[in-house]
Protein backbone atom coordinates (compact mmCIF):
# COMPACT_ATOMS: atom_id res chain seq x y z
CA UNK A 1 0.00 0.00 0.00
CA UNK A 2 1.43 3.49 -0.97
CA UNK A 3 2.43 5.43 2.08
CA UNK A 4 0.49 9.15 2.03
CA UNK A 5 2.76 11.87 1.37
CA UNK A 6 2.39 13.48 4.78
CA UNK A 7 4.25 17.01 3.67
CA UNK A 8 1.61 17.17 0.59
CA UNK A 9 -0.98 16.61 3.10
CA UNK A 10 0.41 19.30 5.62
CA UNK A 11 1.03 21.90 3.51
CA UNK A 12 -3.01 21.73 2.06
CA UNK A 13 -4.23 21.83 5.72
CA UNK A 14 -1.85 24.89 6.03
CA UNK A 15 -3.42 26.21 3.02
CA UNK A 16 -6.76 25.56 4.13
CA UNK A 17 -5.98 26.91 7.90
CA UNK A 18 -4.54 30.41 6.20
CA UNK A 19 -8.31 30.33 4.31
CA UNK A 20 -9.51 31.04 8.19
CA UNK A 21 -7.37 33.29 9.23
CA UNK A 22 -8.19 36.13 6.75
CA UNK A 23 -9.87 38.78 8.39
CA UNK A 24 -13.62 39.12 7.45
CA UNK A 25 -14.42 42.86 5.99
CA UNK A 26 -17.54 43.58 5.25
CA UNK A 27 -19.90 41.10 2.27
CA UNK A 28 -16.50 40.45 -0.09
CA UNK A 29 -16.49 37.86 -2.37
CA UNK A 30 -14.32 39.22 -5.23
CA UNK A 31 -11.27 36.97 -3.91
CA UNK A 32 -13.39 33.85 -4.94
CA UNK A 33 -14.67 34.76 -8.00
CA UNK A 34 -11.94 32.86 -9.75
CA UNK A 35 -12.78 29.70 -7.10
CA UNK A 36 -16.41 29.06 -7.06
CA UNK A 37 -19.73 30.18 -8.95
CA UNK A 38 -23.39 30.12 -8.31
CA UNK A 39 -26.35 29.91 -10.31
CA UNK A 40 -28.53 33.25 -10.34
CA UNK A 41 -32.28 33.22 -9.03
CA UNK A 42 -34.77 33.27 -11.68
CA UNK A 43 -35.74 37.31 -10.54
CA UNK A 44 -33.06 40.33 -11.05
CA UNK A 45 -33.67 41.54 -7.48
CA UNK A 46 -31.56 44.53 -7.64
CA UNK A 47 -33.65 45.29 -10.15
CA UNK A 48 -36.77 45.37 -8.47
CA UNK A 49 -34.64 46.81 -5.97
CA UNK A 50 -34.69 49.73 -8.07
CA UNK A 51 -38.28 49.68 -9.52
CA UNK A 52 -39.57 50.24 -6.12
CA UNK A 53 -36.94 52.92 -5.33
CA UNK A 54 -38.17 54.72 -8.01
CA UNK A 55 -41.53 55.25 -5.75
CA UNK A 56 -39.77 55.61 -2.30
CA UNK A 57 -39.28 58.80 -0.47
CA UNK A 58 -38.13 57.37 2.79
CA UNK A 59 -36.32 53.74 2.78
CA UNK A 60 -34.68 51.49 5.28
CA UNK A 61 -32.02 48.82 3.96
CA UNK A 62 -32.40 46.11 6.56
CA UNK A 63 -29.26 44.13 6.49
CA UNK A 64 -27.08 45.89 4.28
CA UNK A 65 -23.93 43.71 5.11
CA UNK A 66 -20.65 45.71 4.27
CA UNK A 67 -22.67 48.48 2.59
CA UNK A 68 -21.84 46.70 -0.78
CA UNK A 69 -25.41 47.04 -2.27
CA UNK A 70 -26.53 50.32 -1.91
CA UNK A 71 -24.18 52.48 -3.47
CA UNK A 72 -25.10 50.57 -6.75
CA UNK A 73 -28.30 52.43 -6.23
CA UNK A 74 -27.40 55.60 -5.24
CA UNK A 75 -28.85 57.33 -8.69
CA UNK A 76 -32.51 56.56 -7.37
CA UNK A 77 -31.92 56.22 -3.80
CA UNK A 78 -33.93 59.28 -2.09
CA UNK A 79 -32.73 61.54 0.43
CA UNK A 80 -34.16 59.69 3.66
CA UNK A 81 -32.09 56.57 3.10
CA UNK A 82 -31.13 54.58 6.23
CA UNK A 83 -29.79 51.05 7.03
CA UNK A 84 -29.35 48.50 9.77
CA UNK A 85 -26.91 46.05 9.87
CA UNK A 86 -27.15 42.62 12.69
CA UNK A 87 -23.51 41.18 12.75
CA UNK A 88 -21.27 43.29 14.40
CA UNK A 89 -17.89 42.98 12.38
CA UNK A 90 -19.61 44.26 9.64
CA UNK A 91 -21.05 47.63 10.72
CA UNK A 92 -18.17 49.51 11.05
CA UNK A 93 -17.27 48.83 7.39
CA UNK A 94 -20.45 49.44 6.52
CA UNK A 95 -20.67 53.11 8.06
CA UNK A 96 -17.71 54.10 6.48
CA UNK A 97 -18.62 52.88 2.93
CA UNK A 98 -21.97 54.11 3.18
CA UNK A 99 -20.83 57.10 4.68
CA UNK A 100 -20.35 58.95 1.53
CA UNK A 101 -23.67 58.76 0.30
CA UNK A 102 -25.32 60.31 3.32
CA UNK A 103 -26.44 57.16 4.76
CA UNK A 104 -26.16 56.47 8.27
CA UNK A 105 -26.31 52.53 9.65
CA UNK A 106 -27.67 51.58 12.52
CA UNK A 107 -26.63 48.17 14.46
CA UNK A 108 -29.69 45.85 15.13
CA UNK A 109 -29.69 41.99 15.02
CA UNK A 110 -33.16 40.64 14.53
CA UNK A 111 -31.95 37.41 14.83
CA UNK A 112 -31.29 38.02 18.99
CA UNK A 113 -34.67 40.44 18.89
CA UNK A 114 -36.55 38.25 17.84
CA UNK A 115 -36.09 36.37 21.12
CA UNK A 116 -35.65 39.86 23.45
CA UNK A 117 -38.56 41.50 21.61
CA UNK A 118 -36.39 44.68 21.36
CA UNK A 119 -38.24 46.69 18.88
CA UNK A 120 -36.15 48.71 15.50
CA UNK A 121 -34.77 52.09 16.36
CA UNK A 122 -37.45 53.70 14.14
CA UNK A 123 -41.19 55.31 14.72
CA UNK A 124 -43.89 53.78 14.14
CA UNK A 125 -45.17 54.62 10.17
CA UNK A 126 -41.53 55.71 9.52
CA UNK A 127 -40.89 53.66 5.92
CA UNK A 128 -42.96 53.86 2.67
CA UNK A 129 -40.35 51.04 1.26
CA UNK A 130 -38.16 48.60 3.34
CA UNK A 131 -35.29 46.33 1.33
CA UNK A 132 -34.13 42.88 3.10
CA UNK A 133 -32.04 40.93 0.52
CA UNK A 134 -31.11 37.58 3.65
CA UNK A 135 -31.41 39.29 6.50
CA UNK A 136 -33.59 38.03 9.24
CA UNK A 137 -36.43 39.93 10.49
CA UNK A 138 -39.05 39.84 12.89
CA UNK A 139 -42.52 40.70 11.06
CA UNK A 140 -44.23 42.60 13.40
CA UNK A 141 -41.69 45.15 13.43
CA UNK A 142 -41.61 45.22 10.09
CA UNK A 143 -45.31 45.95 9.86
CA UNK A 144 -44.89 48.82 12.55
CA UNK A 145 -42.22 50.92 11.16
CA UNK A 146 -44.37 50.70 7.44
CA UNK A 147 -46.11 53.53 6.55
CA UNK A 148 -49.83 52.59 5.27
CA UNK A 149 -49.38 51.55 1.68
CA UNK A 150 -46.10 51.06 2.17
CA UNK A 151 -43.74 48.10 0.39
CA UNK A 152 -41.69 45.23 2.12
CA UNK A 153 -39.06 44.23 -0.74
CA UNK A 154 -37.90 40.66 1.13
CA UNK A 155 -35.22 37.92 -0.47
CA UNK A 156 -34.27 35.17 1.84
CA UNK A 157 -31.71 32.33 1.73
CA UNK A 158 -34.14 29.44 2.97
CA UNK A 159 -33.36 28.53 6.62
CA UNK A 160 -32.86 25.01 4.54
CA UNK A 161 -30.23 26.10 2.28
CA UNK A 162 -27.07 23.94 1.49
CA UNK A 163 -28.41 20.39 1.83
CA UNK A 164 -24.58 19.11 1.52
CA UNK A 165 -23.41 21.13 4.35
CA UNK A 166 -26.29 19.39 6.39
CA UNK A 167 -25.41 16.36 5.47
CA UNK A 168 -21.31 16.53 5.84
CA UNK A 169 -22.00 18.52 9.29
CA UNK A 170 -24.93 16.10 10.30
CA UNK A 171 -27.09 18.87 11.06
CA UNK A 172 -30.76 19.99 10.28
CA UNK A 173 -32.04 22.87 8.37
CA UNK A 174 -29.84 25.54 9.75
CA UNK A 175 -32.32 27.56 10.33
CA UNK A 176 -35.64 25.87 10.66
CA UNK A 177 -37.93 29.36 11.66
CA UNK A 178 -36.90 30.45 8.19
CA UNK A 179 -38.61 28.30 6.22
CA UNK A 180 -41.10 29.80 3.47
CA UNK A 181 -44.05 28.55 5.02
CA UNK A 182 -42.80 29.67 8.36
CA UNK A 183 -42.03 33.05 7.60
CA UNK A 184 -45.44 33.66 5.03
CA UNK A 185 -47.52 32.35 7.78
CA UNK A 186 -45.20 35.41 10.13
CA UNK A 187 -46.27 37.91 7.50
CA UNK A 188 -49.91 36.65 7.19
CA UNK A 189 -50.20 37.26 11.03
CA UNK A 190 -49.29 40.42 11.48
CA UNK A 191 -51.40 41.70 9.09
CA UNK A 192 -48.98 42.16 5.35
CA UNK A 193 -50.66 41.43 2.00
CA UNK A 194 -48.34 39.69 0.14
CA UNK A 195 -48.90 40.64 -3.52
CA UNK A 196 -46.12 38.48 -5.37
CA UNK A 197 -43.73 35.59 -3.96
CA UNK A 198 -41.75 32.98 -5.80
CA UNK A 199 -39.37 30.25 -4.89
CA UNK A 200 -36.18 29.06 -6.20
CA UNK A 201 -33.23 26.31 -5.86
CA UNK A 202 -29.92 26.52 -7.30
CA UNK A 203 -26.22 25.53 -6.86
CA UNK A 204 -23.09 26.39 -5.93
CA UNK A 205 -19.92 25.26 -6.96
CA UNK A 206 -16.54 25.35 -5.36
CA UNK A 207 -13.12 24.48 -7.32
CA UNK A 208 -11.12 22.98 -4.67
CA UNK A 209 -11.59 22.81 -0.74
CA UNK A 210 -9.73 25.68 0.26
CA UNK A 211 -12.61 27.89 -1.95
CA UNK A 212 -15.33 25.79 0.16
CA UNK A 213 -13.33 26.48 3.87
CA UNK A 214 -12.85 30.69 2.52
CA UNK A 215 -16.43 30.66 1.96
CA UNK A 216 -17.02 28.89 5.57
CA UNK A 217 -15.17 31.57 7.21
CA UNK A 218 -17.14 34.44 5.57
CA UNK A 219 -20.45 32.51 6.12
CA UNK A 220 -19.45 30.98 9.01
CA UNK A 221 -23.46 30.65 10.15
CA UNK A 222 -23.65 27.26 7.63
CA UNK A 223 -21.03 25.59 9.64
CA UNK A 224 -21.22 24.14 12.91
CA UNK A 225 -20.10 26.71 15.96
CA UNK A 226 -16.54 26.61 16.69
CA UNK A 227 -15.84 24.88 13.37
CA UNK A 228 -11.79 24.71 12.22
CA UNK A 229 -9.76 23.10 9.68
CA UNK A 230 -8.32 20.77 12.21
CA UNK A 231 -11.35 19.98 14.23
């Protein structure tokens, strides 16, 4: 039986350890372009994204990661333009990208308000339009801060996403309360009309494993807690 070559195999889990030890700025992917793709959803939803801009005089940008999004807007993005942002490292980058562009950021983490029942730094009837491309959200609070007639532009990564990682990790859905049903039925309740919703499944696909442990560390929420290259 051929013996491994134990210096090939150390110097790929070196590789793969330097993957995690990157620091994490803001929503970047550009440095795996090269590494991994993904199929695209069947909607354009910076496009609708911008449709609804178009009609918005006061917006809030719920989750707006490292502030990467909005300034691809800025040509229809109105005056009254604020964001939130839940996961801490990435507020800071996001002030100062979004800074530029008048828009201030506020931290709030729906995902741990959910549970406290802290409410949105915002009035009551303070939105006409609110944008939440996969950031969680509590509905009720996103019915309060709407303004009557008001729009709730929502894409979610299903709290079932990334069956593989599931399986490899022996875990269930990730995130089980974000299930479609689960989060319609959320909407339903607290008193939202949803006019339009669709559903979609795609792929992605990673060259080699060190692509699959950088994208780990920048989504580290699909991996177990205190997940490593070694463990």
């Amino acid at each position: 039986m051929k013996t491994p070559d134990r210096d090939a195999e150390e110097r790929l889990r070196a590789n793969w350890r330097l993957e995690q030890s990157v620091p994490v700025a803001g929503w970047e992917f550009s440095h795996l372009q090269e590494r991994m793709d993904e199929d695209e959803p069947t909607w354009n939803f910076d496009a609708l994204c911008r449709h609804a801009l178009e009609r918005a005089d006061h917006v809030l940008d719920m989750g707006t990661g490292g502030g990467e999004q909005l300034p691809l807007l800025a040509d229809v993005l109105p005056t009254d333009t604020v964001a939130t942002e839940g996961w801490p490292p990435n507020v800071p980058v996001a002030r100062t990208a979004l800074a530029a562009h008048g828009i201030s950021v506020t931290a709030y983490d729906a995902e741990s308000s959910e549970s406290s029942g802290t409410r949105m730094p915002f009035e009551d009837d303070r939105f006409d339009l609110v944008l939440n491309r996969h950031q969680a959200f509590v509905a009720e609070e996103v019915a309060r801060v709407l303004a009557p007639g008001a729009e709730f532009l929502n894409q979610q990564a299903s709290g079932g996403d990334a069956q593989e990682l599931h399986d490899l990790f022996g875990a269930e859905a990730f995130y089980p309360a974000h299930l479609k049903d689960t989060l319609l039925g959320q909407i339903h309740r607290c008193g939202l009309e949803v006019q339009e919703e669709a559903e979609w499944s795609g792929a992605h696909r990673f060259r080699d494993v060190s692509a699959l442990v950088a994208y780990l560390h920048l989504v580290p929420w699909y991996a177990p807690e205190e997940f490593t290259v070694d463990r």
